[in-house]
N, C-alpha and C. Protein backbone atom coordinates (compact mmCIF):
# COMPACT_ATOMS: atom_id res chain seq x y z
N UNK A 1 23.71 7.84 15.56
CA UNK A 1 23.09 6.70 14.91
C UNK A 1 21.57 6.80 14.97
N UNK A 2 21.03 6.98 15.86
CA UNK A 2 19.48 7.17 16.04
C UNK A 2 19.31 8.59 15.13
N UNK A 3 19.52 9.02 14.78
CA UNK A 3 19.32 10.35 13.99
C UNK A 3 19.04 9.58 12.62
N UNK A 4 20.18 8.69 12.27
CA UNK A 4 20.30 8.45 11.20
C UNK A 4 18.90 7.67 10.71
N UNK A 5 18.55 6.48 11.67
CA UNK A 5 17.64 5.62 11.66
C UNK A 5 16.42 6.52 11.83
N UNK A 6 16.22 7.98 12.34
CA UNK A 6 14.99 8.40 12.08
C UNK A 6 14.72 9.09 10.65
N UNK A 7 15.97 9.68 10.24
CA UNK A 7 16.27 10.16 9.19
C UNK A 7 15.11 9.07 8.15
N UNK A 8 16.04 7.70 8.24
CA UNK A 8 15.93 6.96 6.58
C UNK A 8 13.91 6.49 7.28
N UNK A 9 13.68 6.68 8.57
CA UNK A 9 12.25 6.65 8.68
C UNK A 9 11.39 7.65 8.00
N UNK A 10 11.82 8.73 7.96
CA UNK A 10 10.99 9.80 7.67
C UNK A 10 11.12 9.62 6.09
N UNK A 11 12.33 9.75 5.38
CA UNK A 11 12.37 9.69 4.07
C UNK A 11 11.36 8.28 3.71
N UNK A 12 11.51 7.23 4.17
CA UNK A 12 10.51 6.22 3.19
C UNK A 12 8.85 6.45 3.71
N UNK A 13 8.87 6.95 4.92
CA UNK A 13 7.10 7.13 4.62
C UNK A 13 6.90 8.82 4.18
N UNK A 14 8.01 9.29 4.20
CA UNK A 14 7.70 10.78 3.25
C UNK A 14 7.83 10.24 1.68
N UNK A 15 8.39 9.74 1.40
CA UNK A 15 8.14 8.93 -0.35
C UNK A 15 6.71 8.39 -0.32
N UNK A 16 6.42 7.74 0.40
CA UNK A 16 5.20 6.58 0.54
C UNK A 16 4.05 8.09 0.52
N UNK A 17 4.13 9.01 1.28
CA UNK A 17 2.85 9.83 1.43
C UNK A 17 3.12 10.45 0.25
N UNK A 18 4.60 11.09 -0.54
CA UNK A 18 4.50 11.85 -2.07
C UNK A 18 3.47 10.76 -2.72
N UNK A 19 4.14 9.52 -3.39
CA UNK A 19 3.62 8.85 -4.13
C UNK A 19 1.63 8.71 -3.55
N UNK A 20 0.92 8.45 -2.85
CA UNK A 20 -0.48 8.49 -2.27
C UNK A 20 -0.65 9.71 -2.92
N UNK A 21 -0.11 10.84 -2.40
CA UNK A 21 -0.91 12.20 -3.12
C UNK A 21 -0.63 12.45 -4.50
N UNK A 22 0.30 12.46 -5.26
CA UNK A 22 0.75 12.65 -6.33
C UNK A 22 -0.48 11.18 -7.25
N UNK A 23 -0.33 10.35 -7.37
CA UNK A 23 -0.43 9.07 -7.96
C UNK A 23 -2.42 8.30 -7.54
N UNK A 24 -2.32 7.96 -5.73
CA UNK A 24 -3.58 7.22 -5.78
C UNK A 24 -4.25 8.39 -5.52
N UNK A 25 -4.66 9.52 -4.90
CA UNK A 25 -5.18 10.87 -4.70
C UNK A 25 -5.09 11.54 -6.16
N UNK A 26 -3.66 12.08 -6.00
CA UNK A 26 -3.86 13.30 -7.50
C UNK A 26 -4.35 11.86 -8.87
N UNK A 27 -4.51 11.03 -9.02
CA UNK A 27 -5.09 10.48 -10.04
C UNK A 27 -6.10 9.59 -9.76
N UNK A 28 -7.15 10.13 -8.63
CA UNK A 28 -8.12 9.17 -7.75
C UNK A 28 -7.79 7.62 -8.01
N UNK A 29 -6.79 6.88 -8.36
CA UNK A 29 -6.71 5.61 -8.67
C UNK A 29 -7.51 5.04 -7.43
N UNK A 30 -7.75 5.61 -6.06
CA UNK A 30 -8.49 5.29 -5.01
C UNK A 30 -9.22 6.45 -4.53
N UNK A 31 -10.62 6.34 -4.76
CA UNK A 31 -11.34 7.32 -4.45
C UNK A 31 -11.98 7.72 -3.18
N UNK A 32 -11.43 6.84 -2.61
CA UNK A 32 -11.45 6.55 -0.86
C UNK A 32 -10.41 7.57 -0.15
N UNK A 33 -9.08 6.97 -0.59
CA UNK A 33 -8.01 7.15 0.13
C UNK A 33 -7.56 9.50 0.57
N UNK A 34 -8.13 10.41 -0.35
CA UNK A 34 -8.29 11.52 -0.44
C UNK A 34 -8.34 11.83 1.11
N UNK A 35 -9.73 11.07 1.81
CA UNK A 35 -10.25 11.59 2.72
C UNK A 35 -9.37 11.02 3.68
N UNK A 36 -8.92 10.35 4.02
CA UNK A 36 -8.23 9.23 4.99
C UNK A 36 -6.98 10.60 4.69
N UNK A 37 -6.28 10.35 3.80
CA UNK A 37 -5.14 11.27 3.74
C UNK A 37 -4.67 12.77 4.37
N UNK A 38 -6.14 14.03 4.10
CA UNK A 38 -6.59 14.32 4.73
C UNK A 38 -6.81 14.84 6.17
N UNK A 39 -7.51 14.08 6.21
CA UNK A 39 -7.45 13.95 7.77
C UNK A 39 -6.87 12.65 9.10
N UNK A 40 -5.93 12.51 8.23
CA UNK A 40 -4.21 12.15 9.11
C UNK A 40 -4.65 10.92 9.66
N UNK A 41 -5.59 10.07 9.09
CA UNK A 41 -6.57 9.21 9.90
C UNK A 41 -5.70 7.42 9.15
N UNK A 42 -4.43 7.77 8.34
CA UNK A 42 -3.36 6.58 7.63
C UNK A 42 -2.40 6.66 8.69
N UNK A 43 -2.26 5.28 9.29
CA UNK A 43 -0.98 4.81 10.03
C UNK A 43 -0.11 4.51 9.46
N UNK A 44 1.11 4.85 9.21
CA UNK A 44 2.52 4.72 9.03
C UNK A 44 3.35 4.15 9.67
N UNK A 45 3.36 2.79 9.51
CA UNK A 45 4.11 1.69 9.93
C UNK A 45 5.59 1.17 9.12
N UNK A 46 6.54 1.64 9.56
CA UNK A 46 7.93 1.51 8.68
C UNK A 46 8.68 -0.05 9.52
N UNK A 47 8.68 -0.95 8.25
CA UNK A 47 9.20 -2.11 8.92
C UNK A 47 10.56 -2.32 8.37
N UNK A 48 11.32 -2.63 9.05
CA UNK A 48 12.84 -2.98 8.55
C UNK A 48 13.22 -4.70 8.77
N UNK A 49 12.00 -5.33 8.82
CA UNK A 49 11.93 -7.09 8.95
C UNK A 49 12.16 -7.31 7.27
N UNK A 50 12.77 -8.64 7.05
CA UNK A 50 13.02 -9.38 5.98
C UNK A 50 12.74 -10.51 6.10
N UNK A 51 12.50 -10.92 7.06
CA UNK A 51 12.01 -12.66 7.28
C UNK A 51 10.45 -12.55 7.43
N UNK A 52 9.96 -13.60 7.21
CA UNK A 52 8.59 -13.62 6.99
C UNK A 52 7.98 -14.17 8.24
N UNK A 53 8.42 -14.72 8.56
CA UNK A 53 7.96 -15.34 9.73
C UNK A 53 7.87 -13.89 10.75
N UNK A 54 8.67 -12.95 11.04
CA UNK A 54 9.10 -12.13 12.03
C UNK A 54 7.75 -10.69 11.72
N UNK A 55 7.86 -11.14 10.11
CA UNK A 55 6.94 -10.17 9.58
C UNK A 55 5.69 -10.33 9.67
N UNK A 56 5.25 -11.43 10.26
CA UNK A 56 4.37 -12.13 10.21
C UNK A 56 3.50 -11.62 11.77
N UNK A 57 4.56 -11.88 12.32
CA UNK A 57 4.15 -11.61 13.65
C UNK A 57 4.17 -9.53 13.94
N UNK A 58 4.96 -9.32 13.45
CA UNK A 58 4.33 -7.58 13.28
C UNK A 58 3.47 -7.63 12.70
N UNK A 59 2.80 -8.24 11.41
CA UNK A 59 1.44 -7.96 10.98
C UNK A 59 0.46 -7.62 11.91
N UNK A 60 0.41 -8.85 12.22
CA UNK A 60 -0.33 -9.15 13.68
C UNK A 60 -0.33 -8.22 14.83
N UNK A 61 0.82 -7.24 14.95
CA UNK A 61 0.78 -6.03 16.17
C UNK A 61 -0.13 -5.31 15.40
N UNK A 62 0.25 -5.16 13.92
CA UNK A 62 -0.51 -3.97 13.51
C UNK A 62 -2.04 -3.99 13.54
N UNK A 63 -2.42 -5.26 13.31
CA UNK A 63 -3.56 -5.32 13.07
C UNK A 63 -4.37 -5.06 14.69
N UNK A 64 -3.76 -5.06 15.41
CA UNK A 64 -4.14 -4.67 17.43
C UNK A 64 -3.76 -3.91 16.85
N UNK A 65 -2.55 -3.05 16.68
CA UNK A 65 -3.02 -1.59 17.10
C UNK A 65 -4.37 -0.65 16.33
N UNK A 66 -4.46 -1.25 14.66
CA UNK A 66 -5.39 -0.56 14.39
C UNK A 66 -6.15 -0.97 14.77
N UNK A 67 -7.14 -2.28 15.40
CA UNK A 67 -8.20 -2.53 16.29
C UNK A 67 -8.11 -1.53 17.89
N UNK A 68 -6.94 -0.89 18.20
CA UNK A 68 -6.97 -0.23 19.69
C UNK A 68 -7.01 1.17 19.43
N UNK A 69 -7.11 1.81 17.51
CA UNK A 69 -6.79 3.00 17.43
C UNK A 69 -7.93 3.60 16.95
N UNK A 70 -9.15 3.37 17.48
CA UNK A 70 -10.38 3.59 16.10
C UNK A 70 -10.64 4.97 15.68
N UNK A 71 -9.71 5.81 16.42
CA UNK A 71 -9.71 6.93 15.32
C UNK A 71 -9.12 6.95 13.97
N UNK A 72 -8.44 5.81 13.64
CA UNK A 72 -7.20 5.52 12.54
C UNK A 72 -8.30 4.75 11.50
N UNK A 73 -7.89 4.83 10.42
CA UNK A 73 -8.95 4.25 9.32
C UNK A 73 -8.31 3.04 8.51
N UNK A 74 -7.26 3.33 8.68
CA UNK A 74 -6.32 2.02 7.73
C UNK A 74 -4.49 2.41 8.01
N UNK A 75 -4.16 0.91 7.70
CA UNK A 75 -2.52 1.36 8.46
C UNK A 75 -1.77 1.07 7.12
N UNK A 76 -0.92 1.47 6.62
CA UNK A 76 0.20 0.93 5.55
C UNK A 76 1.32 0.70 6.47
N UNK A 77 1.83 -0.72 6.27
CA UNK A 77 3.06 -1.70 6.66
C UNK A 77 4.25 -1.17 5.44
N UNK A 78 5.25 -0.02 5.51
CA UNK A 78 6.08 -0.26 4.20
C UNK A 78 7.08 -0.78 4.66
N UNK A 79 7.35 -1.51 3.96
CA UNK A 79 8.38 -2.39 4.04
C UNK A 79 9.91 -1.77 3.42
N UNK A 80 10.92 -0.48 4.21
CA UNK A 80 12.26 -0.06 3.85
C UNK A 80 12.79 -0.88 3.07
N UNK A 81 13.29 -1.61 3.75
CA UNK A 81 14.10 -2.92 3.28
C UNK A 81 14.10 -4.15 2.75
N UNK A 82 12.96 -5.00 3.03
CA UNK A 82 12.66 -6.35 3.25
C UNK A 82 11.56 -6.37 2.08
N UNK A 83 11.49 -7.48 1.31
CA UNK A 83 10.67 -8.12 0.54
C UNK A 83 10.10 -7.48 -0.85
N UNK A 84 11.88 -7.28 -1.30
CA UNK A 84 11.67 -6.59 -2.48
C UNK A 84 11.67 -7.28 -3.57
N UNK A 85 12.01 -8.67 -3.37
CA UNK A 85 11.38 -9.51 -4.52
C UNK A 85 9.77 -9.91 -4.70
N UNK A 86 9.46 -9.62 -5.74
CA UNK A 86 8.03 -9.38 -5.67
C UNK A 86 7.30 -10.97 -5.20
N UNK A 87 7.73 -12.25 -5.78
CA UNK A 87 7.42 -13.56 -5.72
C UNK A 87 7.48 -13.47 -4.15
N UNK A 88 8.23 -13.20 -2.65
CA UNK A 88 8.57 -13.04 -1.65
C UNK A 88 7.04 -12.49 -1.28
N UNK A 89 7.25 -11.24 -1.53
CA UNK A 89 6.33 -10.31 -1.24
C UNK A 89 5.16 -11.11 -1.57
N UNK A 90 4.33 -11.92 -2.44
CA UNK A 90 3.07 -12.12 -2.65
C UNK A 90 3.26 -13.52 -1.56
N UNK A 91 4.17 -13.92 -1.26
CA UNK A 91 4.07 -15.52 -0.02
C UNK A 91 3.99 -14.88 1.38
N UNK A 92 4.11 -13.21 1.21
CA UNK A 92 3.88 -13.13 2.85
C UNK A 92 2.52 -12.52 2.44
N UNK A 93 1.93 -12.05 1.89
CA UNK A 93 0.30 -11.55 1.65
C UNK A 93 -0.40 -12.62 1.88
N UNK A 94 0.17 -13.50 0.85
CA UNK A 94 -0.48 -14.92 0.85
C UNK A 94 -0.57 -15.56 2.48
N UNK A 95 0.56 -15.23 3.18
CA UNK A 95 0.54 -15.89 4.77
C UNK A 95 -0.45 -14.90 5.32
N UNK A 96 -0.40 -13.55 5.56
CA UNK A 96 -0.71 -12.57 5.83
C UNK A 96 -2.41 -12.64 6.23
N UNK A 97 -2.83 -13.05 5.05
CA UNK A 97 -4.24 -13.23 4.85
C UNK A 97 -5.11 -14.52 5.55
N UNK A 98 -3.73 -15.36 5.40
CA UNK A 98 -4.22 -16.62 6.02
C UNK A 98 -4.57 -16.63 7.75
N UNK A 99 -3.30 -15.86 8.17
CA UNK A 99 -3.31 -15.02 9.03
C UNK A 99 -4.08 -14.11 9.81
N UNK A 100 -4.91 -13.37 8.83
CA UNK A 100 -6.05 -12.46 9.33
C UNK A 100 -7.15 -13.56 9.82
N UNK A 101 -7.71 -15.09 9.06
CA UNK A 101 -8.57 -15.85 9.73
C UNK A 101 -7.93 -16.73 10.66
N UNK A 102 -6.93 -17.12 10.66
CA UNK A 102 -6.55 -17.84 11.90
C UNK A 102 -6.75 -16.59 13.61
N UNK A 103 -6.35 -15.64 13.03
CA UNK A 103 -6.17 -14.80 14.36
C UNK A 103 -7.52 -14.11 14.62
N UNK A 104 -8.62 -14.68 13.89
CA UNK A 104 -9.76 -14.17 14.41
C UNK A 104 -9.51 -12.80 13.82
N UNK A 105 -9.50 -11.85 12.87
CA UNK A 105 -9.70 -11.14 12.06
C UNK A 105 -9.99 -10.56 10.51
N UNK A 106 -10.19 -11.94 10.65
CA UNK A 106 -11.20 -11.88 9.08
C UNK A 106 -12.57 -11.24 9.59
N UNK A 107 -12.37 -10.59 8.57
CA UNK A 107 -14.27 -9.62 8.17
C UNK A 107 -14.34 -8.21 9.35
N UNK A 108 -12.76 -8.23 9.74
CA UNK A 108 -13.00 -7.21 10.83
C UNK A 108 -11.81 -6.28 9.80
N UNK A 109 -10.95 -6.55 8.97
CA UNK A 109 -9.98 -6.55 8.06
C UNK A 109 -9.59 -6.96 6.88
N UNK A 110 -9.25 -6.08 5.99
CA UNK A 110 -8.74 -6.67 4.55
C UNK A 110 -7.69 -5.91 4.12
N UNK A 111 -6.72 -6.99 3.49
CA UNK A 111 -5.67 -6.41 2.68
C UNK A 111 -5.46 -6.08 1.50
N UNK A 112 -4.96 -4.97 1.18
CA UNK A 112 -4.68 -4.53 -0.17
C UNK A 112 -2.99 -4.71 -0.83
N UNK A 113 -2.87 -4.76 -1.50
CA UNK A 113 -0.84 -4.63 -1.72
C UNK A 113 -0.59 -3.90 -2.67
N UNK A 114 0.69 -3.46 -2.84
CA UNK A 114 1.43 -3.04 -3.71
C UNK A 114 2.83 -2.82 -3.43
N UNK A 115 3.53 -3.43 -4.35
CA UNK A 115 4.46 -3.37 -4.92
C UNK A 115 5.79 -2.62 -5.44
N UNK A 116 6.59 -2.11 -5.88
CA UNK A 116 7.67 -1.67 -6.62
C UNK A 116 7.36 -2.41 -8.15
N UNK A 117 7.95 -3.57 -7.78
CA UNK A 117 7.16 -4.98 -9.10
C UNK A 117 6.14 -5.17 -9.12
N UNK A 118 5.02 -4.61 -9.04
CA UNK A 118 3.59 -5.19 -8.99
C UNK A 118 2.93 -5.68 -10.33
N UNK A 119 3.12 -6.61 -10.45
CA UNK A 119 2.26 -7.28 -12.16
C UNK A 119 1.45 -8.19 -11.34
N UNK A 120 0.19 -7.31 -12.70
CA UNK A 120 -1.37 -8.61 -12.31
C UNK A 120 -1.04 -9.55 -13.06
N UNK A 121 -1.51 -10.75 -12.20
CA UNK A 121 -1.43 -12.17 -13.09
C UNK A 121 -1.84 -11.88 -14.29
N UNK A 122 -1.06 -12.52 -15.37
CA UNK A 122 -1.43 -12.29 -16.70
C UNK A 122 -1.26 -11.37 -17.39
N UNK A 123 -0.83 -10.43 -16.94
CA UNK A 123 -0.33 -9.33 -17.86
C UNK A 123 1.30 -9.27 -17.77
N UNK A 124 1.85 -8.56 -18.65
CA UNK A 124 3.06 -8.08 -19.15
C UNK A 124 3.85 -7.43 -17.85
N UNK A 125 5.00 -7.48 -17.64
CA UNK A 125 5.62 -6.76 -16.68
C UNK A 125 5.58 -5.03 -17.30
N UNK A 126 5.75 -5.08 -18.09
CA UNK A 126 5.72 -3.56 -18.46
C UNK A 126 4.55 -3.43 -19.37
N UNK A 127 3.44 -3.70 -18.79
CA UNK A 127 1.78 -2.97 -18.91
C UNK A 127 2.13 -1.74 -17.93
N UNK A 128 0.93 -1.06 -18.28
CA UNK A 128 0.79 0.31 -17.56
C UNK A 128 -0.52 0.26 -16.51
N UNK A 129 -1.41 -1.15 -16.24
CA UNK A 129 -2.10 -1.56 -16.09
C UNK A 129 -1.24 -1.67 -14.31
N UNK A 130 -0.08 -1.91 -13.89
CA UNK A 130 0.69 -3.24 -13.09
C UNK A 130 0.87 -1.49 -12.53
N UNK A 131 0.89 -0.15 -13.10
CA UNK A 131 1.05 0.74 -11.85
C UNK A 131 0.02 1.34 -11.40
N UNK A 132 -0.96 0.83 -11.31
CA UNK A 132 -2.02 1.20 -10.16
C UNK A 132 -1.70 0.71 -9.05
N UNK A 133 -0.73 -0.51 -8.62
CA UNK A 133 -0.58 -1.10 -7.66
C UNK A 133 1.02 -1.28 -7.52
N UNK A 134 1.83 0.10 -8.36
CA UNK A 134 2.92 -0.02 -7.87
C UNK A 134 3.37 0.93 -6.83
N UNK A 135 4.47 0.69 -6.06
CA UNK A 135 4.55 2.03 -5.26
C UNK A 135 5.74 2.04 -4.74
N UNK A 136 6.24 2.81 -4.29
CA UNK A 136 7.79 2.67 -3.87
C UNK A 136 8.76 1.84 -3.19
N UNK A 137 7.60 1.53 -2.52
CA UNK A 137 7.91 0.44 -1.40
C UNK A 137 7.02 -0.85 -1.75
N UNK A 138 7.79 -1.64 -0.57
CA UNK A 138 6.51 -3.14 -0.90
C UNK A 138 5.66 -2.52 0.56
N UNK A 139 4.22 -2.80 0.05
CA UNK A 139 3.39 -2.31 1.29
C UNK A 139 1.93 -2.59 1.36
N UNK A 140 1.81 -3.54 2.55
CA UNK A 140 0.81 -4.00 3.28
C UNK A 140 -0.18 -3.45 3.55
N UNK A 141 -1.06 -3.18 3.12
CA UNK A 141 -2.35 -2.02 3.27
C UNK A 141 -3.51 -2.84 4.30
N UNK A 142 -3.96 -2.49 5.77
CA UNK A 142 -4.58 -2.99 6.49
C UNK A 142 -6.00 -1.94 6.11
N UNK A 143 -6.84 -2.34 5.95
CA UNK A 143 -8.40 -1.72 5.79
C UNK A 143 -9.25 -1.94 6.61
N UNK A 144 -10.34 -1.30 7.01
CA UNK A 144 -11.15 -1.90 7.78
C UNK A 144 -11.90 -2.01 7.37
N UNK A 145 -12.96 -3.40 7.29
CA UNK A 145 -13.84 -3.81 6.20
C UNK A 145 -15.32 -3.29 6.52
N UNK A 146 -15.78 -2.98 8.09
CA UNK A 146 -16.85 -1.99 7.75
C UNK A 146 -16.58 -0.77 7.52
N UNK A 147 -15.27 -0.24 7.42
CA UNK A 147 -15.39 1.60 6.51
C UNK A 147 -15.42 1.45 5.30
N UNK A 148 -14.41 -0.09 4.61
CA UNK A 148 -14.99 0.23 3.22
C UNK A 148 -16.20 0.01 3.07
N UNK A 149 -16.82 -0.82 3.80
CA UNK A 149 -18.48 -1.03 3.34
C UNK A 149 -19.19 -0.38 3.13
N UNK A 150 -19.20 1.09 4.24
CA UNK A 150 -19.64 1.81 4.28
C UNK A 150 -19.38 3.05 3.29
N UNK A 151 -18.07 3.00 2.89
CA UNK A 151 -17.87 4.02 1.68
C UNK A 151 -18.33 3.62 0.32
N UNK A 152 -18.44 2.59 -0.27
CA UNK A 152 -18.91 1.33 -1.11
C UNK A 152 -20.50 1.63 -1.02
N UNK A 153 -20.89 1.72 -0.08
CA UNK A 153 -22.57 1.54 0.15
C UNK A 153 -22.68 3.33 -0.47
N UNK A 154 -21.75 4.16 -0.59
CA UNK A 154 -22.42 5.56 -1.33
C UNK A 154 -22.01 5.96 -2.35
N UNK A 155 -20.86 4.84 -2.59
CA UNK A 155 -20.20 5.40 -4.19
C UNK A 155 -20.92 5.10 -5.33
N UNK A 156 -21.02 5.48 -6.08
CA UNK A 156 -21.37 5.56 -7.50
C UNK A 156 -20.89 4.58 -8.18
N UNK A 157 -21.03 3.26 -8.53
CA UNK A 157 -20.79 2.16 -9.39
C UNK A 157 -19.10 1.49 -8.95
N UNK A 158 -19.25 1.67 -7.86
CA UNK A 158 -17.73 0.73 -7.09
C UNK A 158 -17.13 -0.48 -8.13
N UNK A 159 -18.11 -0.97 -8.69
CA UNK A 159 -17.03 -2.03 -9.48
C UNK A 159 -16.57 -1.78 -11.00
N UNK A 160 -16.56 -0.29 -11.47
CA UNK A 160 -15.95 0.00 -11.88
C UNK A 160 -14.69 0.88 -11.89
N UNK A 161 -14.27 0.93 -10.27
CA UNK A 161 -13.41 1.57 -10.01
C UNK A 161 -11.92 0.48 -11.20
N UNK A 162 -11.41 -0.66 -10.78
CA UNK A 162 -10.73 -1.26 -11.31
C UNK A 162 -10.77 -0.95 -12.69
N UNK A 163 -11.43 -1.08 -13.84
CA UNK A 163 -11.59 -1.10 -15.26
C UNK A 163 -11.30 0.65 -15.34
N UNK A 164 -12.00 1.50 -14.62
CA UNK A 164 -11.20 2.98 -14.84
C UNK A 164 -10.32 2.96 -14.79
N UNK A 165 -9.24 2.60 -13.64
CA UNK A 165 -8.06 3.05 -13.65
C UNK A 165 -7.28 2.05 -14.47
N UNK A 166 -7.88 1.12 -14.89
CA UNK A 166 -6.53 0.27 -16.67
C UNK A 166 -6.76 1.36 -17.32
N UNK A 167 -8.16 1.63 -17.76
CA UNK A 167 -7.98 2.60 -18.61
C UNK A 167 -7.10 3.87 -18.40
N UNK A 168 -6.90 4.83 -16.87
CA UNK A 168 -6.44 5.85 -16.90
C UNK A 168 -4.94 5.09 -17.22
N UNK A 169 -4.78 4.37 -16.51
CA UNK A 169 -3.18 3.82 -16.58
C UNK A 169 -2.32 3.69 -17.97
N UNK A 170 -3.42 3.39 -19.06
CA UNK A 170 -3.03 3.40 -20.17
C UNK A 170 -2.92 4.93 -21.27
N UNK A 171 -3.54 5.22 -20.47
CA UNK A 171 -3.77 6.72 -21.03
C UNK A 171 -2.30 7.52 -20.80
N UNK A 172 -2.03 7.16 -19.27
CA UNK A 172 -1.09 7.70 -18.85
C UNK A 172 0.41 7.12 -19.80
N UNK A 173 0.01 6.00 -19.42
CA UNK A 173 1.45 5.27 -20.41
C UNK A 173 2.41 4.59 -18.69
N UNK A 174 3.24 3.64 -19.21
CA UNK A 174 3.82 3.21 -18.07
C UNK A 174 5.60 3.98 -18.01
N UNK A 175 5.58 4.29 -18.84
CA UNK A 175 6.90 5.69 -18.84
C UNK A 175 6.50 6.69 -17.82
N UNK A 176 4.82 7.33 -17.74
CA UNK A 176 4.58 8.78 -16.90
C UNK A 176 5.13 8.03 -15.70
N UNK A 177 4.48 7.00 -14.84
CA UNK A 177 4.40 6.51 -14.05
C UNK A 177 5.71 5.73 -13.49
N UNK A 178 6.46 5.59 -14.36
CA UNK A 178 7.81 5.24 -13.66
C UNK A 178 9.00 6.17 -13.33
N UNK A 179 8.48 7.52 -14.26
CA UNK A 179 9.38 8.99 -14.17
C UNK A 179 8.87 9.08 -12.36
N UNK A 180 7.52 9.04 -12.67
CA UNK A 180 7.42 9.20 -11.23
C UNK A 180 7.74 8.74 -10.17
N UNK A 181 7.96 7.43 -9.52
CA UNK A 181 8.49 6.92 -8.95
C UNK A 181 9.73 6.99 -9.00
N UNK A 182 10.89 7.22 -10.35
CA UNK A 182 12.09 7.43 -10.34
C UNK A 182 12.52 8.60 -9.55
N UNK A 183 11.33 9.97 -9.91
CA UNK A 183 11.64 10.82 -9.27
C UNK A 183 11.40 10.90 -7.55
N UNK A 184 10.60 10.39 -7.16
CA UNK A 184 10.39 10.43 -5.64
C UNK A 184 11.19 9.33 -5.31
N UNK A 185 12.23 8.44 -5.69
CA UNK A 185 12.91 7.71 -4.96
C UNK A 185 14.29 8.66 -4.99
N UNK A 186 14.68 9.24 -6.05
CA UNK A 186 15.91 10.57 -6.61
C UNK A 186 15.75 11.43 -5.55
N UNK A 187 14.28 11.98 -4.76
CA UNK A 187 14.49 13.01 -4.14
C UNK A 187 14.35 12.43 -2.89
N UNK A 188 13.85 11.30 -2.34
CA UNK A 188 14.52 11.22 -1.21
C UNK A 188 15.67 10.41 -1.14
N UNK A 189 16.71 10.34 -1.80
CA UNK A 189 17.75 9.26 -1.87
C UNK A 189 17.89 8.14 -1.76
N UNK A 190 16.41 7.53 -2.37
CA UNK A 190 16.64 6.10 -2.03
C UNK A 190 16.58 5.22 -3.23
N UNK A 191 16.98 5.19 -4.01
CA UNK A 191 17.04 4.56 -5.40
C UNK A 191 17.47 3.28 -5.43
């Protein structure tokens, strides 16, 4: 049994690291994330919680451990199992965040998300726009808000990172982008 349970561990953050290199790396959709990747400096946190409340309170470990790990640059929370309805998923971000200032970690931390379902308010479920922020899993992205500052303070026109990648996204089409994900969920068996 423990074999098994390390097994289906390795397969969802081995999907989670295909999709990062293939997708936010091989298509810089994050021009950050390359270096972090890299140099092994992304925590891989595999949660098998479905309740929010429970999830709530692992947030919260994670966010200590990446405050106790400062060689680590940012942690992804994927979520195996739990909070695959996307409406779900945006009420624990939504807690999540609320969360980061109650617990005294606002401005020391910020969250990013994505999805399986990820649609920006206002757009179409099947825009090609909604997979910059889709990903195999539902998953909690912990940042640390002085490394982005500091990566931000040398990039080249940071607030057009967003408006590039609609554009690449559209370029791509939302068919490339779902072959893809079809295929990295096909090859690790988790469909």
């Amino acid at each position: 049994m423990t074999t098994a349970i390390n097994l289906d561990k390795q397969n969802e953050v081995v999907a989670t690291k295909e999709w990062l290199n293939e997708i936010i790396i091989g298509l810089n959709i994050c021009p950050f994330a390359k270096k972090e990747f890299v140099n092994n400096t992304i925590h891989y946190h595999l949660s098998k919680i479905e309740q929010v409340k429970t999830a709530l309170h692992e947030f919260i470990e994670q966010c200590r451990y990446l405050q106790a790990h400062e060689e680590l640059e940012t942690t992804l929370i994927i979520y195996g199992s739990g909070f695959r309805g996307f409406e779900r998923y945006l009420d624990l971000v939504d807690y999540a965040n609320d969360l980061l200032v109650d617990s005294g970690f606002e401005g020391i931390f910020q969250i990013a998300s994505m999805h399986p379902e990820y649609c920006f308010d206002g757009e179409d479920y099947d825009d090609a726009s909604n997979f910059t922020n889709r990903s195999p899993y539902p998953i909690i992205h912990l940042i640390r808000e002085t490394s982005m500052s500091r990566v931000l303070s040398v990039y080249n026109e940071p607030e057009n990172i967003p408006e590039n990648n609609i554009k690449l996204a559209h370029e791509k089409g939302a068919n490339f982008f779902q072959q893809v994900l079809t295929r990295i969920h096909e090859k690790h068996n988790r469909i």
